[in-house]
Protein backbone atom coordinates (compact mmCIF):
# COMPACT_ATOMS: atom_id res chain seq x y z
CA UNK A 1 0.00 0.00 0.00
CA UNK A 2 1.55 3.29 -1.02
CA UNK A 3 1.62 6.29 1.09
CA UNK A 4 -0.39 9.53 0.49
CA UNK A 5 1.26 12.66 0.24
CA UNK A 6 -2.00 14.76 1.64
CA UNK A 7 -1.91 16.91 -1.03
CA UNK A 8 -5.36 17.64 -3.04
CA UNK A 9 -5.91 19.87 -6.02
CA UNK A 10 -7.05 23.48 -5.72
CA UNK A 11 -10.58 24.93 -6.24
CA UNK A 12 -9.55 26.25 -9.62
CA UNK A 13 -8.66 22.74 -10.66
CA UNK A 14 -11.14 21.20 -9.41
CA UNK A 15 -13.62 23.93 -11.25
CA UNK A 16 -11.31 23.04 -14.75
CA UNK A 17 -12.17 20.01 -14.23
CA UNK A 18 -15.91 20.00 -14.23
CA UNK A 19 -15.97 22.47 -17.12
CA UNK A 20 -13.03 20.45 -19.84
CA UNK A 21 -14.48 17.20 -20.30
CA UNK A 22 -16.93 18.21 -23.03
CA UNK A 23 -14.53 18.03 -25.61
CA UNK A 24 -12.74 21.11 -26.17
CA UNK A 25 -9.81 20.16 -23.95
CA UNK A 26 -6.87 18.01 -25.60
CA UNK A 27 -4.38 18.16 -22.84
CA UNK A 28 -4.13 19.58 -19.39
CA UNK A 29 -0.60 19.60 -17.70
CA UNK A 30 -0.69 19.92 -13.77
CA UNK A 31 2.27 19.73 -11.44
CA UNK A 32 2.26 20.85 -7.51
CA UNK A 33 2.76 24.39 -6.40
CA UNK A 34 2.78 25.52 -2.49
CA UNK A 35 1.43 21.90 -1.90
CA UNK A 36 -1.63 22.11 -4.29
CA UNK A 37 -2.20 20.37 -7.34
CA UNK A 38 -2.51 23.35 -9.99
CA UNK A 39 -3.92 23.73 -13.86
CA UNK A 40 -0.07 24.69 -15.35
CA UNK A 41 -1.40 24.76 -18.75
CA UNK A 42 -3.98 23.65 -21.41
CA UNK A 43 -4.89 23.19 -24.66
CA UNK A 44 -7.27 22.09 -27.29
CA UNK A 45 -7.81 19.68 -30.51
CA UNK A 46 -5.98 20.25 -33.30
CA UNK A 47 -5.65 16.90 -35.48
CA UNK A 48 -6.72 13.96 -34.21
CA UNK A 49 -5.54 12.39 -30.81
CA UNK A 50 -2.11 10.43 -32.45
CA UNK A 51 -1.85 13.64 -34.37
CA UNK A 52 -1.62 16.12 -31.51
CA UNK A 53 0.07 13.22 -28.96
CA UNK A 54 4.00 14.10 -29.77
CA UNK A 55 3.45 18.17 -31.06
CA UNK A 56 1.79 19.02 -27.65
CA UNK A 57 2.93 16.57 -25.29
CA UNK A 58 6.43 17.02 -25.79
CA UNK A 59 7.32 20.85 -25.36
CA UNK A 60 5.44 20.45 -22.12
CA UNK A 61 7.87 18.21 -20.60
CA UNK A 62 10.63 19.69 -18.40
CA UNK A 63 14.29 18.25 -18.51
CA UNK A 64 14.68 18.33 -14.44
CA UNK A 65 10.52 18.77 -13.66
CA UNK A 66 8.21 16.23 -13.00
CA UNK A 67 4.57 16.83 -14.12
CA UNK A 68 1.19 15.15 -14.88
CA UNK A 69 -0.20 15.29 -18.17
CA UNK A 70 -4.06 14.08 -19.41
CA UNK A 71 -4.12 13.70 -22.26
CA UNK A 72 -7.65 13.56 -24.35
CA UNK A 73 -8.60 10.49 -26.82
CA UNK A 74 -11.32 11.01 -29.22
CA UNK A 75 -13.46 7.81 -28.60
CA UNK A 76 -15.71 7.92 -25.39
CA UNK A 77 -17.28 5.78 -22.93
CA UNK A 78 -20.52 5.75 -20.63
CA UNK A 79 -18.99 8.94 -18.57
CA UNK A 80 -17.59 10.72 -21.36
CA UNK A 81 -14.29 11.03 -23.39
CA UNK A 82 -11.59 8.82 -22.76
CA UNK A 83 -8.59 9.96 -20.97
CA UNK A 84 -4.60 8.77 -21.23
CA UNK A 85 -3.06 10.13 -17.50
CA UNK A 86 0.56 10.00 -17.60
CA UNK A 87 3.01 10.91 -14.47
CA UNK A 88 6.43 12.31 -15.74
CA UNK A 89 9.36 11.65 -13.35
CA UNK A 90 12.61 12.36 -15.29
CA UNK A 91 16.13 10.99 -14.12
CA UNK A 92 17.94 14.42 -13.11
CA UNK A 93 15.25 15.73 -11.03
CA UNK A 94 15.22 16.66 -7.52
CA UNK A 95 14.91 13.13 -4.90
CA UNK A 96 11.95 14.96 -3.07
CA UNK A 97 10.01 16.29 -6.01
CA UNK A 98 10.30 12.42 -7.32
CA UNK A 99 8.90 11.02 -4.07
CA UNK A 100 6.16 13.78 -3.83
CA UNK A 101 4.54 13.38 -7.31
CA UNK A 102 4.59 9.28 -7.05
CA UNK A 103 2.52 9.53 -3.59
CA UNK A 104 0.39 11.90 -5.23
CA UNK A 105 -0.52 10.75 -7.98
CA UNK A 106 -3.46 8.02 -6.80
CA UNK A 107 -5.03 11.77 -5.18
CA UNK A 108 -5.02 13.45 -8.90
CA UNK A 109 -6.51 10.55 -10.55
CA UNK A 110 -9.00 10.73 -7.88
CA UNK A 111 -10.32 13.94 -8.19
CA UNK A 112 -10.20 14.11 -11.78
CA UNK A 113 -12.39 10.71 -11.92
CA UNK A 114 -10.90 7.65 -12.77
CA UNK A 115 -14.34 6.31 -14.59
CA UNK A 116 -12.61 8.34 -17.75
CA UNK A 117 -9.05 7.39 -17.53
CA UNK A 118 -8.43 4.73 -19.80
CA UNK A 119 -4.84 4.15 -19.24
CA UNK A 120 -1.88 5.44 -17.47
CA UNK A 121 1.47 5.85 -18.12
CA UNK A 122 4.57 6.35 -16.40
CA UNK A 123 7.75 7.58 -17.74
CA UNK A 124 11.37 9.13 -17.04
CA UNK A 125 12.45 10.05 -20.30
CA UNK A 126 10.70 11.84 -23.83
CA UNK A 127 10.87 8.45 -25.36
CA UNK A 128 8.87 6.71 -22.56
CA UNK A 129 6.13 8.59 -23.22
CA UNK A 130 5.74 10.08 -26.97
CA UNK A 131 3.20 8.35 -29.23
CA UNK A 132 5.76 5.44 -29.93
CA UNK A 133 5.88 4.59 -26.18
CA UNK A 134 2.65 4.57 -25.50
CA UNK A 135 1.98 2.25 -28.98
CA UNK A 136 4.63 0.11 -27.06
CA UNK A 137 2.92 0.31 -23.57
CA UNK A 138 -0.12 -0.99 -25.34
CA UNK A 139 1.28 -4.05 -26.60
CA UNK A 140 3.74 -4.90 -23.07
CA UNK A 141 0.06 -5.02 -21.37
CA UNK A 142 -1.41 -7.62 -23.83
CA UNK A 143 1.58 -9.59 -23.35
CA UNK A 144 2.50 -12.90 -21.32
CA UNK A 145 4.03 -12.43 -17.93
CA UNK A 146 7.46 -12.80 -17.60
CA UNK A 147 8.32 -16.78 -16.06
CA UNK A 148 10.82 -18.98 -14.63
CA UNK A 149 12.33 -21.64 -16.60
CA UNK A 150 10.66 -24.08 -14.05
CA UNK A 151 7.35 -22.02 -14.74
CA UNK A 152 7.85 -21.93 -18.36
CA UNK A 153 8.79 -25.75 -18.38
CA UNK A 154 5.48 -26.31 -16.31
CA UNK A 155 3.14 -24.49 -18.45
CA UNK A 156 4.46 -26.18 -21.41
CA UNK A 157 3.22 -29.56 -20.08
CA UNK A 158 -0.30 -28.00 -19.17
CA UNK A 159 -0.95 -27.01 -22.69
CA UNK A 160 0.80 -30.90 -23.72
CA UNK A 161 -1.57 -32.55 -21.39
CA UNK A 162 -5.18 -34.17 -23.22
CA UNK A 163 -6.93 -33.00 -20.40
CA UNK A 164 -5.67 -32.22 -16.86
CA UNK A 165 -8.60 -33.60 -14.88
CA UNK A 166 -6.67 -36.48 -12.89
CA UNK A 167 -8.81 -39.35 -12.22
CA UNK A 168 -9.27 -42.97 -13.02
CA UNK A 169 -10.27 -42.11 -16.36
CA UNK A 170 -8.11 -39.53 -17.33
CA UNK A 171 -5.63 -39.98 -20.06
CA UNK A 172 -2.60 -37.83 -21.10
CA UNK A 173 -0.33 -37.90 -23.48
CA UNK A 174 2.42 -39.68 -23.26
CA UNK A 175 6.04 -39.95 -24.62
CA UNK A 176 5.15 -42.18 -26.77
CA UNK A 177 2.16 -40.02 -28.44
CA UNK A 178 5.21 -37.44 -29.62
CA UNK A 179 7.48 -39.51 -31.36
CA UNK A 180 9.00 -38.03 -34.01
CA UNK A 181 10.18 -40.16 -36.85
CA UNK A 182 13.40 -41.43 -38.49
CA UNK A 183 15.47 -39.57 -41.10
CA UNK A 184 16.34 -42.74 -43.49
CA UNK A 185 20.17 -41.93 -43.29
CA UNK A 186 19.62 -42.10 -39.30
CA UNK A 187 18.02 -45.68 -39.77
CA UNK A 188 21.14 -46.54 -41.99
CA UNK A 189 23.53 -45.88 -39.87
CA UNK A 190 21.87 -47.08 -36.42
CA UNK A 191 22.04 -50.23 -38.59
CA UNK A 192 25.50 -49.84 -39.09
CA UNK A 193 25.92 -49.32 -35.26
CA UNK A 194 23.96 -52.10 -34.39
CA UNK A 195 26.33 -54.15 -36.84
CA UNK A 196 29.77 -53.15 -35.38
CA UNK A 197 30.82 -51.27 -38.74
CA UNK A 198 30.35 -48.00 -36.90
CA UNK A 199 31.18 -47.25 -33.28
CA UNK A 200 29.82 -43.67 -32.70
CA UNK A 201 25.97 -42.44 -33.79
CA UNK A 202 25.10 -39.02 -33.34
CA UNK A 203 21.11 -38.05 -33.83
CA UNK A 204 19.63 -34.58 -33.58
CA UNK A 205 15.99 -33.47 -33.59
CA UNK A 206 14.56 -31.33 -36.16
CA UNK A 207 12.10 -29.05 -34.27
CA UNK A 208 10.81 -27.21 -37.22
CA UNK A 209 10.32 -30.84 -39.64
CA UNK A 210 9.70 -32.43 -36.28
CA UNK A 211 12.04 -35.64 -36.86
CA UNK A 212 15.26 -37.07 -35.64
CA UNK A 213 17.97 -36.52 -38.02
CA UNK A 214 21.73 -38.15 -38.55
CA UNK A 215 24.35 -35.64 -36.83
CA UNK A 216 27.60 -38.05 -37.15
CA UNK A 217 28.43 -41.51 -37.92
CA UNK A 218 32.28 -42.74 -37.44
CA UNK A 219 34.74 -44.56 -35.64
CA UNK A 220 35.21 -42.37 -32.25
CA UNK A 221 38.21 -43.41 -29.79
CA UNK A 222 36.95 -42.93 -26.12
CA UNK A 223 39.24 -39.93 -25.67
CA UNK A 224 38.28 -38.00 -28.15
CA UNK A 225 34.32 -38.79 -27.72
CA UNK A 226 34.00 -35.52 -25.01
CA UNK A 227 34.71 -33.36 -28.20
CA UNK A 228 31.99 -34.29 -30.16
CA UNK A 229 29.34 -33.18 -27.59
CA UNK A 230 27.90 -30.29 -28.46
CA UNK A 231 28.01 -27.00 -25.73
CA UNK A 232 24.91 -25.47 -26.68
CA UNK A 233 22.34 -28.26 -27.97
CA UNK A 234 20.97 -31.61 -26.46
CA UNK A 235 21.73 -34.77 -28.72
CA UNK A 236 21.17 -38.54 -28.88
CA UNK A 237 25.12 -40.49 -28.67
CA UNK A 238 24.93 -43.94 -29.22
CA UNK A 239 29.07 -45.54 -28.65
CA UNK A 240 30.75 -48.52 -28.73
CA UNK A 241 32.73 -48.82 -25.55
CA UNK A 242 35.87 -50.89 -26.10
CA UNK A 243 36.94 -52.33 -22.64
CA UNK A 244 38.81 -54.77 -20.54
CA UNK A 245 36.97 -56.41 -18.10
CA UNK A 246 38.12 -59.43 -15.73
CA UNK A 247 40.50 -60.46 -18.95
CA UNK A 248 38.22 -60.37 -21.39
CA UNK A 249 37.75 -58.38 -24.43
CA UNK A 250 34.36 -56.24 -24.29
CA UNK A 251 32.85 -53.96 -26.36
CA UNK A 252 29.17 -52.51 -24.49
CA UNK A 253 26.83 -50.56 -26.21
CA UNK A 254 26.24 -46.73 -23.99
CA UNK A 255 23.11 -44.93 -24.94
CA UNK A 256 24.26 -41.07 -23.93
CA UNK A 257 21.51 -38.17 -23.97
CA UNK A 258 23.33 -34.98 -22.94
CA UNK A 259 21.33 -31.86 -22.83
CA UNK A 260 23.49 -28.46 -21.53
CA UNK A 261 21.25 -27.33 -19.01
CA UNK A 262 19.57 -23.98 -19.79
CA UNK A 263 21.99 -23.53 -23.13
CA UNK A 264 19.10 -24.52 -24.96
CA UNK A 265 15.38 -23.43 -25.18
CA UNK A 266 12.38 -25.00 -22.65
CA UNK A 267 10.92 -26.18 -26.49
CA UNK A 268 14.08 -28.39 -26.91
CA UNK A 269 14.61 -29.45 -23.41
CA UNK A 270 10.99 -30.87 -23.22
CA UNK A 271 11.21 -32.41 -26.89
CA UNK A 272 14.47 -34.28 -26.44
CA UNK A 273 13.15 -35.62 -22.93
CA UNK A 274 9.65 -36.62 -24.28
CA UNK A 275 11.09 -38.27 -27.81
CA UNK A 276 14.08 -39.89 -25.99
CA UNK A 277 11.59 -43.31 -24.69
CA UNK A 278 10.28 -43.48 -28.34
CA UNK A 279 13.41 -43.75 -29.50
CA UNK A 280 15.18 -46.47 -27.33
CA UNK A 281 11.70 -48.39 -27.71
CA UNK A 282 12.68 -48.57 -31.64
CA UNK A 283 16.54 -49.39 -31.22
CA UNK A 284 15.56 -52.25 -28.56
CA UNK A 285 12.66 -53.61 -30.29
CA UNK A 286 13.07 -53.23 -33.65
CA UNK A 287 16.52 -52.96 -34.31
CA UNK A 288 17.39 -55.64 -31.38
CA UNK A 289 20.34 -53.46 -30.47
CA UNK A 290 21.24 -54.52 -26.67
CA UNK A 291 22.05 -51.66 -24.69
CA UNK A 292 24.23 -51.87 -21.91
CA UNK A 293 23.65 -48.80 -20.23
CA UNK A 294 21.46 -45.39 -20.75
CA UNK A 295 23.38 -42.38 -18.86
CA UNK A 296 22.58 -38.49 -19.06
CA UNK A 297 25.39 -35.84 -18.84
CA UNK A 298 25.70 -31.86 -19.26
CA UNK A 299 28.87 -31.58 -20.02
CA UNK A 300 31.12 -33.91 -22.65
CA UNK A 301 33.97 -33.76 -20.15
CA UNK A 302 31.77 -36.18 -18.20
CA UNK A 303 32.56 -38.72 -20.78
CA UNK A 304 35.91 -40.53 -19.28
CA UNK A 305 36.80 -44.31 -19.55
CA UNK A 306 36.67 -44.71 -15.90
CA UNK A 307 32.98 -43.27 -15.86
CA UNK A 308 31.86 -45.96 -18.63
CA UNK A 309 33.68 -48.76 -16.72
CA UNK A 310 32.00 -48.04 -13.55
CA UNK A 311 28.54 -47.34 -15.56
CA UNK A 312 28.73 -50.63 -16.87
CA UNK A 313 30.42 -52.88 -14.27
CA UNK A 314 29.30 -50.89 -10.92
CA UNK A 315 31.90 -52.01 -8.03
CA UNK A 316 30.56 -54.52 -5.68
CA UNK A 317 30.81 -54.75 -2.15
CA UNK A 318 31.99 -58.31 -1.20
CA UNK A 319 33.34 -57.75 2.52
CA UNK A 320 31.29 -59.84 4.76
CA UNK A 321 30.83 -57.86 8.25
CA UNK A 322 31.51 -60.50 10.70
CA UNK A 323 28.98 -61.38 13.29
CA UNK A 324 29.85 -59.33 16.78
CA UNK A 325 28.71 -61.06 20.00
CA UNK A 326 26.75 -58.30 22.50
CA UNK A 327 27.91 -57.07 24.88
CA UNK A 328 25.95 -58.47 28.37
CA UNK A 329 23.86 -55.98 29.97
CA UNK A 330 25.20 -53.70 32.58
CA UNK A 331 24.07 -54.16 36.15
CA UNK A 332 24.14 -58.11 36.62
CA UNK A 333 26.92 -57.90 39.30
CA UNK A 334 30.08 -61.16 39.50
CA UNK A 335 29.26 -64.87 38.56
CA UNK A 336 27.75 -67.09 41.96
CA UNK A 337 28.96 -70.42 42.27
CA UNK A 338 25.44 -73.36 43.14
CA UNK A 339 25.95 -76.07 44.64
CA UNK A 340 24.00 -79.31 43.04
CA UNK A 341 21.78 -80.63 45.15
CA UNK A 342 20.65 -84.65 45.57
CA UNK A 343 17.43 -83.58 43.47
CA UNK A 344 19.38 -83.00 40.22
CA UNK A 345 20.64 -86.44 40.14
């Protein structure tokens, strides 16, 4: 709640008032004067309202002086003629004349009758307030509010979902609903993957064709694998990892979906996520490709031999913990010594 400054307008304004809304008024500049809103100038029509708005605006606006301007449209409403009220605050004036006009300005409106004020506007330069700003001020207000990423990523799935009702009958969409399809040199060389004659797949989505096309298909080393990640856009890796495990030989096929955090947009981080299950559910079932292990990452640097090996053979814990005997409970004083009696033979 702001704070009131206890300054009203003067009988003379209030009198200007009653007498200017009939249509022979354009503008009206006020400012405050011995702590009373005052009439500092007027004038009337002379073109139509975006005609007149910069010519008499403009020259009424004071380099270190803040002021209120109405400013007269030329449609009208059920109480009259529609009004623009705009408070002028520039940069280089005085800290006190600043603070006085802002916790006046609810009082002006007031008195003048806000019924007929369409809009207001508030600016601190020419430019926030000629004809151009205001044509801008009109389309900021019919605009979406500014959101989080984890807003924007959660509004996204409201307008995804079928319907957002959540009972036993409700049905949503599901991964599998977006799937985007195949380029045919992407099926070619998955095929090639799947068949050893490649060891390193790369697969991008197409957001605009809405499909998943080839990036890269070649014979990667694990060293230099990092370097083909890209920095700012998610992508589908499918590798080869050539490894030595327990003696043997290996080569394991690592599924890799690396997204860059908030490098990309919320329309690619939600489409790579969602078409990620339709695609593993064609390289496992259709293709028959066995997949050792699926892993996400930000960053390529994440991509090290020792972070495969340990992907795909986790360490195991084999130390037994051997059994420990209680300890007796406190209290139970020495050992006594019985004496067998002829009953216990």
């Amino acid at each position: 709640m702001s704070h009131q400054s206890g300054i009203t307008a003067s009988a003379e304004l209030l009198e200007f008032f009653a007498n200017s809304k009939d249509g022979h008024v354009r503008l009206m500049k006020i400012g405050i004067v011995n702590e009373q809103l005052v009439l500092e100038d007027s004038t009337g029509p002379r073109g139509t309202w975006e005609e007149d708005w910069d010519s008499l605006i403009l020259p009424r606006l004071e380099e270190k002086q803040p002021c209120y301007i109405f400013f007269r449209l030329d449609n009208r409403n059920d109480s009259g003629y529609e009004w623009i009220y705009i408070c002028y605050s520039p940069d280089f004036a005085i800290v006190r004349q600043k603070m006085l006009y802002a916790s006046t300005r609810a009082t002006l409106k007031k008195e003048f009758g806000g019924g007929q004020v369409r809009d207001e506007m508030f600016g601190t330069t020419q430019h926030d307030v000629n004809l151009a700003g205001y044509k801008k001020h009109l389309v900021s207000q019919h605009a979406p509010k500014p959101l989080t990423y984890a807003e924007e990523e959660l509004e996204l799935i409201k307008r995804t979902e079928v319907n957002v009702n959540i009972s036993v009958d409700s049905k949503h969409q599901t991964v599998q609903g977006v799937a985007f399809p195949l380029s045919q040199s992407a099926m070619d060389q998955l095929e090639n993957f799947n068949r050893k004659r490649v060891s390193y797949v790369q697969l991008s989505l197409d957001l605009v064709k809405e499909m998943i096309n080839l990036e890269l298909a070649e014979n990667v080393d694990i060293n230099v694998l990092r370097s083909k990640v890209p920095i700012d856009h998610a992508r589908y890796h499918f590798f080869a990892f050539q490894h030595t495990h327990e003696g043997d030989q290996l080569i394991s096929n690592v599924f890799i979906y690396s997204m860059p955090g908030y490098n990309c947009s919320i329309k690619e981080r939600m489409l790579y996520s969602t078409c990620k299950a339709p695609l593993m559910d064609y390289v496992e079932q259709h293709l028959k490709m066995e997949i050792a292990r699926k892993i996400e990452i930000d960053d390529g640097k994440e991509l090290t031999y020792d972070r495969l090996y340990e992907e795909i053979h986790p360490p195991v814990n084999i130390v037994k913990q051997q059994f420990a005997k209680p300890k007796a409970p406190a209290g139970r004083g020495p050992k006594r010594m019985t004496k067998a009696t002829p009953d216990d033979d």
